[in-house]
Protein backbone atom coordinates (compact mmCIF):
# COMPACT_ATOMS: atom_id res chain seq x y z
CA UNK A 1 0.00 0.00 0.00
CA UNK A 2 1.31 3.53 -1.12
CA UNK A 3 -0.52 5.76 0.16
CA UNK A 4 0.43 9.81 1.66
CA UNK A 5 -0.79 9.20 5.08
CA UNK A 6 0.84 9.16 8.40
CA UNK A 7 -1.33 6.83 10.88
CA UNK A 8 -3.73 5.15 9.04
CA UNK A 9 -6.51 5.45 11.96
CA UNK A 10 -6.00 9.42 12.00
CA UNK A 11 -6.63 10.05 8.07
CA UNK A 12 -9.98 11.55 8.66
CA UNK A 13 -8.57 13.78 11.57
CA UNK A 14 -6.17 14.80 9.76
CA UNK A 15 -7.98 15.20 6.64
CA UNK A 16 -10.42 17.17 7.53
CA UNK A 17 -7.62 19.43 9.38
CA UNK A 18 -6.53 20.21 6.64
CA UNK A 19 -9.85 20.80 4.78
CA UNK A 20 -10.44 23.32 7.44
CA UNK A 21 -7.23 25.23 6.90
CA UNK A 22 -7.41 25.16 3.03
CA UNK A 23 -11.00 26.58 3.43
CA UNK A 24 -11.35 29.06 6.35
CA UNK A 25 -12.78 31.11 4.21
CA UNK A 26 -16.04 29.02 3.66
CA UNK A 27 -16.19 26.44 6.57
CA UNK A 28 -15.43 25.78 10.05
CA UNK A 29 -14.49 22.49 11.52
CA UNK A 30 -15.82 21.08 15.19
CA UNK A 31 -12.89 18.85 16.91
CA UNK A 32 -15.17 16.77 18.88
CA UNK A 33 -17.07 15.71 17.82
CA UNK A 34 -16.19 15.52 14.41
CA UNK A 35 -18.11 18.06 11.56
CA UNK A 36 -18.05 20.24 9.32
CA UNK A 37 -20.58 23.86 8.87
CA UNK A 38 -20.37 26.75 6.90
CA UNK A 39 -18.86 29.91 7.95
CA UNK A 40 -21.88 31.47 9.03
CA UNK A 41 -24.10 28.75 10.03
CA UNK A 42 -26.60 28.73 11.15
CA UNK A 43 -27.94 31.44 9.01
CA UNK A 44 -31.03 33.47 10.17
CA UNK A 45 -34.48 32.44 9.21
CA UNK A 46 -32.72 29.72 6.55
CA UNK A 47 -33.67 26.41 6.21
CA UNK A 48 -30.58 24.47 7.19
CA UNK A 49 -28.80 21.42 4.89
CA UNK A 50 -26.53 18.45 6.35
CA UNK A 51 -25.32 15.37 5.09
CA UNK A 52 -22.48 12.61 5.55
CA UNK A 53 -21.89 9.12 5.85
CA UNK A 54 -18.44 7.53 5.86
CA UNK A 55 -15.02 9.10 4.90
CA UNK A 56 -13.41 8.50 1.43
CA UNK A 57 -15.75 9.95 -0.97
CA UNK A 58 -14.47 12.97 -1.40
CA UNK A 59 -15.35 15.53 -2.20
CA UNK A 60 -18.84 14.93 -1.12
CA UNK A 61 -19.90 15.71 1.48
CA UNK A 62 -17.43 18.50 3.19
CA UNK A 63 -16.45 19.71 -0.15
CA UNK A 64 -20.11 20.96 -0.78
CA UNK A 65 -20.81 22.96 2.38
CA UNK A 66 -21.30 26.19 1.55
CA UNK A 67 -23.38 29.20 -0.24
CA UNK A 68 -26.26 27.15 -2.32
CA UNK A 69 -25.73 23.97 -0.97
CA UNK A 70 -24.74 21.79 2.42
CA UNK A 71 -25.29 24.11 5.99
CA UNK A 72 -23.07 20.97 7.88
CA UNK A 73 -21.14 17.57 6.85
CA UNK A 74 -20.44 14.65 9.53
CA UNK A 75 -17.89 12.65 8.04
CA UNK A 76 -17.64 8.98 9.69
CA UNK A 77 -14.44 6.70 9.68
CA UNK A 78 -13.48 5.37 5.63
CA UNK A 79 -16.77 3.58 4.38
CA UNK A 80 -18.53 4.20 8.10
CA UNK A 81 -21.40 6.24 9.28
CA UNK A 82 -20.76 8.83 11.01
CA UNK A 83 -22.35 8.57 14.41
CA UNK A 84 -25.70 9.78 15.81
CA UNK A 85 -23.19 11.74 18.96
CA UNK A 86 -21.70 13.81 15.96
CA UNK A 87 -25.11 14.04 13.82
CA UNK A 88 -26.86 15.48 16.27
CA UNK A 89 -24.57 18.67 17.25
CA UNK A 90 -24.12 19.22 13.58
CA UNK A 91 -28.48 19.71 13.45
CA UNK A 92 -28.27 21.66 16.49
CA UNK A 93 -25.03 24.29 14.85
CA UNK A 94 -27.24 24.82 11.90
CA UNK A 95 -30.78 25.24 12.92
CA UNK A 96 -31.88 28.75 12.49
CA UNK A 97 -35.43 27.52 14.49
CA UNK A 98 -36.61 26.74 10.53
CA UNK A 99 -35.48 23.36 10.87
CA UNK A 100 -33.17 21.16 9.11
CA UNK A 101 -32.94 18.66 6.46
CA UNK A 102 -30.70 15.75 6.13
CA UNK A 103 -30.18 14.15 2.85
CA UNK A 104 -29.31 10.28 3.62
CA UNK A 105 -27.74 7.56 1.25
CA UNK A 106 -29.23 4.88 1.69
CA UNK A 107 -26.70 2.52 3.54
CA UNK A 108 -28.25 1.13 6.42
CA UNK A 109 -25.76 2.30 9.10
CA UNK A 110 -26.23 6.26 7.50
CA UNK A 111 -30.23 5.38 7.65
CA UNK A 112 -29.95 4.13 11.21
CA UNK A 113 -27.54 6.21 12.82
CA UNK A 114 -29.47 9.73 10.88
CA UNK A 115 -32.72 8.28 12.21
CA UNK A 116 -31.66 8.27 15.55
CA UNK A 117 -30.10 11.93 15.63
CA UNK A 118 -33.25 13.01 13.76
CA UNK A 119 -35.61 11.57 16.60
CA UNK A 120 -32.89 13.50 19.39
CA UNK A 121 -33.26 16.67 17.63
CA UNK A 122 -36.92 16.84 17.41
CA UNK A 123 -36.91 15.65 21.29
CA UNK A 124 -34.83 19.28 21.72
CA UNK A 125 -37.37 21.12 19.44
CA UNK A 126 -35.53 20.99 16.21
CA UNK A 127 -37.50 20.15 13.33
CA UNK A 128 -35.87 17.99 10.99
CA UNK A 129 -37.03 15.91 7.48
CA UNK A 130 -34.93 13.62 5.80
CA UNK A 131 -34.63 13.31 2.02
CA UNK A 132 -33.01 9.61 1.85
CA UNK A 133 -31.44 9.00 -1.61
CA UNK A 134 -31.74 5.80 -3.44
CA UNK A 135 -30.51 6.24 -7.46
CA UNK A 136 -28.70 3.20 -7.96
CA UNK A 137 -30.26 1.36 -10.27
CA UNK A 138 -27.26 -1.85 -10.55
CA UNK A 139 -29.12 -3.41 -7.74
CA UNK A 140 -31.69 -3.51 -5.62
CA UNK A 141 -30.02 -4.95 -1.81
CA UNK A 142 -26.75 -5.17 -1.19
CA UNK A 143 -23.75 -5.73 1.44
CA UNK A 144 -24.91 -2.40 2.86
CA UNK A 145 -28.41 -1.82 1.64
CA UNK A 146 -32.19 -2.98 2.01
CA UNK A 147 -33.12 -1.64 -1.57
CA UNK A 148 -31.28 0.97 -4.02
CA UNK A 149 -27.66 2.50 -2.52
CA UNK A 150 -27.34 6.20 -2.44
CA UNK A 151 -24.74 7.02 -4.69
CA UNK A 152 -23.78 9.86 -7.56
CA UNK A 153 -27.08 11.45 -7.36
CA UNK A 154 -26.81 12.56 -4.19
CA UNK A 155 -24.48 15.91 -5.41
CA UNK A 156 -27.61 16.68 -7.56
CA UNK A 157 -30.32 16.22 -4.61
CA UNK A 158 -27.81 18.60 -2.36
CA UNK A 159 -27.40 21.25 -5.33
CA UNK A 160 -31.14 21.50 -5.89
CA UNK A 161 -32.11 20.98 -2.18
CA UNK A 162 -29.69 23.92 -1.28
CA UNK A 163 -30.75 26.21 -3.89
CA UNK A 164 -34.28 25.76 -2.57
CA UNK A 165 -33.35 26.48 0.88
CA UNK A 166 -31.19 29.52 0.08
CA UNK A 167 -33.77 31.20 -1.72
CA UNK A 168 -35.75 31.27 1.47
CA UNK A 169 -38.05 27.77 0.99
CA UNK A 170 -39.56 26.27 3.79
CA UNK A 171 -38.72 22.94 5.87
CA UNK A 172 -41.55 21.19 4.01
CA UNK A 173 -40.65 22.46 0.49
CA UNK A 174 -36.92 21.83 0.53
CA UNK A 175 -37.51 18.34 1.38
CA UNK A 176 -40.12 18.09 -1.23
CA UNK A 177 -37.67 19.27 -3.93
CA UNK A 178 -34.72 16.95 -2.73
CA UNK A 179 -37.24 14.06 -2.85
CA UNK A 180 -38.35 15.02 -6.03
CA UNK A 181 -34.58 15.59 -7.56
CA UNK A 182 -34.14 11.82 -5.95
CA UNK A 183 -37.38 10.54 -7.69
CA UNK A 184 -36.02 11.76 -11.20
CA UNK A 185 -32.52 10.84 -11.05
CA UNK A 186 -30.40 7.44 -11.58
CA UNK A 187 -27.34 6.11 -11.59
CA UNK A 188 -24.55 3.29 -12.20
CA UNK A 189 -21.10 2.80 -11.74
CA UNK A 190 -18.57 0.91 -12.84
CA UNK A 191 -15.10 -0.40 -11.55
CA UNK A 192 -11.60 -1.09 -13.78
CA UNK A 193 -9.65 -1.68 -10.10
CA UNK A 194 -10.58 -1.96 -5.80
CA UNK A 195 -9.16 0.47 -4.10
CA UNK A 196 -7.31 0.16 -0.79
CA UNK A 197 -8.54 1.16 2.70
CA UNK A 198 -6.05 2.68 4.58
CA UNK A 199 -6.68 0.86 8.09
CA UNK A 200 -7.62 -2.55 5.92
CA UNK A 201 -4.42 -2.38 3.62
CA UNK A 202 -5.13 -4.52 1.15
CA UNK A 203 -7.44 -3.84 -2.24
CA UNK A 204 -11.67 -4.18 -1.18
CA UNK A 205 -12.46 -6.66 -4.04
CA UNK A 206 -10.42 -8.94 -6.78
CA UNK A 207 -10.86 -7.96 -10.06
CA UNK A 208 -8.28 -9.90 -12.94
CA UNK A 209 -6.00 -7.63 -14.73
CA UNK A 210 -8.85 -8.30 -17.80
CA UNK A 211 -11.84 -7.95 -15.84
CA UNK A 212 -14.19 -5.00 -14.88
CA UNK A 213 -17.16 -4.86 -12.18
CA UNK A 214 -20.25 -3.47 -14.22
CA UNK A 215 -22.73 -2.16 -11.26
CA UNK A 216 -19.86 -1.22 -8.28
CA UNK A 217 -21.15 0.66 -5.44
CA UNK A 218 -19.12 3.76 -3.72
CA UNK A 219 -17.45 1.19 -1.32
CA UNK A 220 -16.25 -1.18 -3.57
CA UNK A 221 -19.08 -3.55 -2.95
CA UNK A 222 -20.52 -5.83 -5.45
CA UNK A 223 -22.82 -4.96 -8.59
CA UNK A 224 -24.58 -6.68 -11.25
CA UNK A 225 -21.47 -9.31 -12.77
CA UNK A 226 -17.48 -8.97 -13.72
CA UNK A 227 -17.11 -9.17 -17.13
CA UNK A 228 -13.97 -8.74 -19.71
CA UNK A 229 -12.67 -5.40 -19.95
CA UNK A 230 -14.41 -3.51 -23.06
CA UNK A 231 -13.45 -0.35 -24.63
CA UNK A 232 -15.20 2.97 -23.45
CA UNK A 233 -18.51 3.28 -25.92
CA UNK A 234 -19.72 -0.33 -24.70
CA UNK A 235 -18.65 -0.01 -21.23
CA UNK A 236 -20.62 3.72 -21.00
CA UNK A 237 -23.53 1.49 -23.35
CA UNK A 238 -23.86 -0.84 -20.31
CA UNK A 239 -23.95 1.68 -17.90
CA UNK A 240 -26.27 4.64 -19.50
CA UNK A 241 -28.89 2.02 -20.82
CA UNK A 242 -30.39 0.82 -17.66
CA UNK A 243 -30.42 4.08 -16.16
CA UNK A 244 -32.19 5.75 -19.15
CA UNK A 245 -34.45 2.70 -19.16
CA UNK A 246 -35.11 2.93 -15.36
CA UNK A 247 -36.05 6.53 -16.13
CA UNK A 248 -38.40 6.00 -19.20
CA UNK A 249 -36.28 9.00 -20.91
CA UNK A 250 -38.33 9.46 -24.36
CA UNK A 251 -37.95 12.06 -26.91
CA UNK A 252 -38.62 15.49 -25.96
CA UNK A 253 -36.99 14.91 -22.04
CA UNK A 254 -34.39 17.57 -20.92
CA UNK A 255 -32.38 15.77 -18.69
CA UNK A 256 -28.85 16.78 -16.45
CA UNK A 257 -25.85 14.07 -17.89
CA UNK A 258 -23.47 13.55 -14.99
CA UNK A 259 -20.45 11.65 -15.66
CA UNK A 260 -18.77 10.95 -12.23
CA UNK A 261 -14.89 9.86 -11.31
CA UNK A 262 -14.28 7.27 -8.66
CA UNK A 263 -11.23 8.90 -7.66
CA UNK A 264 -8.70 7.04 -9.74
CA UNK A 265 -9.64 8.11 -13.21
CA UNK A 266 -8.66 10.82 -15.45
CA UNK A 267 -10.67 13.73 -16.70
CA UNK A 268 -9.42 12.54 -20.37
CA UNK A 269 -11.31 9.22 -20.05
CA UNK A 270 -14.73 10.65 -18.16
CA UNK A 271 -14.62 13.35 -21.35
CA UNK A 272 -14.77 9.90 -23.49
CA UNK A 273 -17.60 8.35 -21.64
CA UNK A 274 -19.71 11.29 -21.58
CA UNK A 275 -19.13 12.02 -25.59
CA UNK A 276 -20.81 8.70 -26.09
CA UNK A 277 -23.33 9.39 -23.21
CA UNK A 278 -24.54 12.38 -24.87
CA UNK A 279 -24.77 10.82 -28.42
CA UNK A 280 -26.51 7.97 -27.21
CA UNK A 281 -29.06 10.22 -25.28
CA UNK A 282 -29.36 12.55 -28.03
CA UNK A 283 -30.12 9.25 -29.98
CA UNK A 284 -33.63 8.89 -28.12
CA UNK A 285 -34.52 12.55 -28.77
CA UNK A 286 -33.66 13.78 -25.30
CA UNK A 287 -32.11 16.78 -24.93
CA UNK A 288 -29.05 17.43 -22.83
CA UNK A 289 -30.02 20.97 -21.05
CA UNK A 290 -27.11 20.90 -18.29
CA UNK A 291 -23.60 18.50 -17.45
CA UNK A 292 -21.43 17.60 -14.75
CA UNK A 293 -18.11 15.88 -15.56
CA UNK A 294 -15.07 15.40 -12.53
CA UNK A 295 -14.73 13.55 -9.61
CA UNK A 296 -17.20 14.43 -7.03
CA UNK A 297 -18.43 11.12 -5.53
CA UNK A 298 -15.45 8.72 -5.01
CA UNK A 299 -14.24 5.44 -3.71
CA UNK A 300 -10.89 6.70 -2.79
CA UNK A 301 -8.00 5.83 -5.96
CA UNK A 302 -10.37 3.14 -7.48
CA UNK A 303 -10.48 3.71 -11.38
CA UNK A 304 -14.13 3.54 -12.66
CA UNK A 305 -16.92 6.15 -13.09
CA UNK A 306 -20.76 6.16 -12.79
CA UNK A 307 -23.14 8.08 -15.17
CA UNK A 308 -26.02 9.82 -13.43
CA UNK A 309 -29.46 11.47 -15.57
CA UNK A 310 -31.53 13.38 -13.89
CA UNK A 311 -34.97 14.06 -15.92
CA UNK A 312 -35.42 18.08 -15.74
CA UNK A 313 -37.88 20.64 -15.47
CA UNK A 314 -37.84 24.23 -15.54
CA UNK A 315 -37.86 24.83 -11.53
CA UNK A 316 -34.64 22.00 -10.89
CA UNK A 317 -33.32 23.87 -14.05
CA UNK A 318 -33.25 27.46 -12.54
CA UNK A 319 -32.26 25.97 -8.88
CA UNK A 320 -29.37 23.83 -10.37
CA UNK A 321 -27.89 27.18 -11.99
CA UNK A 322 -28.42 29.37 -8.91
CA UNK A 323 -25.49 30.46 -6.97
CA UNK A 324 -23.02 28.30 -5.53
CA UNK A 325 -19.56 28.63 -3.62
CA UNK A 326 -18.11 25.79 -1.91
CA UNK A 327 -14.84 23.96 -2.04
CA UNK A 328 -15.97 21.49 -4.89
CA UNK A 329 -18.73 23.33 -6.80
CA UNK A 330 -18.92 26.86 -7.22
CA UNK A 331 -20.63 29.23 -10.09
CA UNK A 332 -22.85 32.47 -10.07
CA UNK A 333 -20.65 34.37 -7.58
């Protein structure tokens, strides 16, 4: 294992140290226990936004707190929830007395462990909704999951859902619009290597030199079947037709293409996969209104990518290009 680390149980601490000091200017960062708000949280009269789960997705979900988006991130240990003892002093730093919302993957330790901080805050007079995200469409349980896993589409249901509350929506309404970003969007993934847990040291999963795992979640878990490494059209073909299908995208849709890095992959290749994920989408008579392309939901170094759609309208249109300014996504100021 190569990795630039010192102690391999204090990369989060030390992480989000560092996080902290490289953005002063937009977030502060609570010791103990561990999280993450914005500057000025809790901002007056503002519904307020928080999300986490475990450590090693970067940039989500520290790198989008901020103006337009997150109010607080709890980041857990690598590929752990985050604990109900730091989830429920994050709710309390950003509750104006509007209430917050959390937006949940859907990984049953997040679902639990949110749940619980959720029912503490309300038993201190905080109002709080959760938005839980479920886009995966590769499969339906998993290692970590009772149903769909939370994964790329979660950056779109925090853009939206932040836009909503920063433009003065109320508890009710920004939860509406997150769980109507989640209802619209989905997504798959795909992995060409495992990547390596710092504390585990050794690679997640085998994969062959030759073979590729067609369905990967965000912690290296299982998806649909390995197969032989194919070149990028078929690969993005495998991944982009299920999700489209999932969605019932038709001619005349305007839909958001997402093309998303698992950590390890260059912008070069996710250019390639979205060039054929726009032609084919174009192919059904969609129309590609807005795109994401980078690394913004990860798995750590392992090489792969995911392609997310989310099915448009003119309202998710206007709050996806409203202001933002955080560490990891920032236009409009």
């Amino acid at each position: 294992m190569k990795k630039l680390i010192n102690d391999p149980r204090a990369v989060v601490d030390e992480s989000v140290d560092g996080f902290g000091l490289a953005h002063a200017d937009l977030v502060a960062v609570n010791a103990e226990p561990r999280f993450i708000t914005r500057r000025d949280a809790p901002v007056s009269g503002k519904v307020g936004l928080l999300s986490g789960g475990g450590s090693g997705h970067e940039p989500l979900h520290a790198g989008f707190v901020g103006m337009g988006m997150l109010d607080a991130a709890v980041p857990g240990a690598v590929f752990t929830s985050p604990t109900p003892d730091q989830i429920l002093p994050a709710t309390q730093a950003v509750d104006s007395g509007a209430g917050v919302v959390h937006i949940v993957k859907n990984y049953t330790g997040d679902v639990l462990n949110f749940e619980t901080a959720a029912e503490l805050a309300e038993a201190e007079g905080i109002q709080v909704r959760t938005v839980l995200v479920n886009d995966d469409v590769a499969v339906e349980d998993s290692l970590y999951t009772a149903g769909r896993r939370g994964v790329g589409g979660t950056v779109l249901v925090e853009k939206i859902a932040g836009a909503a509350a920063e433009r003065g929506d109320d508890l009710d309404s920004v939860a509406a619009i997150g769980e109507r970003v989640n209802s619209n969007v989905r997504t798959m993934g795909v992995a060409l290597s495992a990547c390596t847990v710092p504390h585990a040291g050794s690679p997640s999963f085998d994969l062959e030199d030759n073979e590729i795992e067609i369905g990967i979640g965000i912690h290296g878990e299982p998806g649909r079947h390995k197969i032989p490494l194919e070149n990028a059209d078929t690969i993005t073909d495998m991944l982009l037709e299920p999700v489209l299908s999932d969605l019932g995208i038709a001619a005349g849709d305007k839909v958001l293409l997402f093309v998303n890095g698992m950590g390890g992959t260059p912008l070069s290749e996710l250019y390639i996969v979205y060039r054929r994920a726009a032609r084919v989408t174009a192919d059904r008579g969609a129309t590609v209104e807005r795109s994401l392309v980078g690394n913004y939901v990860t798995a750590l170094e392992m090489q792969g990518c995911s392609i997310s759609v989310l099915r448009l309208d003119d309202e998710l249109t206007g709050l996806w290009d409203a202001p933002v300014h955080t560490a990891a996504l920032r236009w409009g100021v």
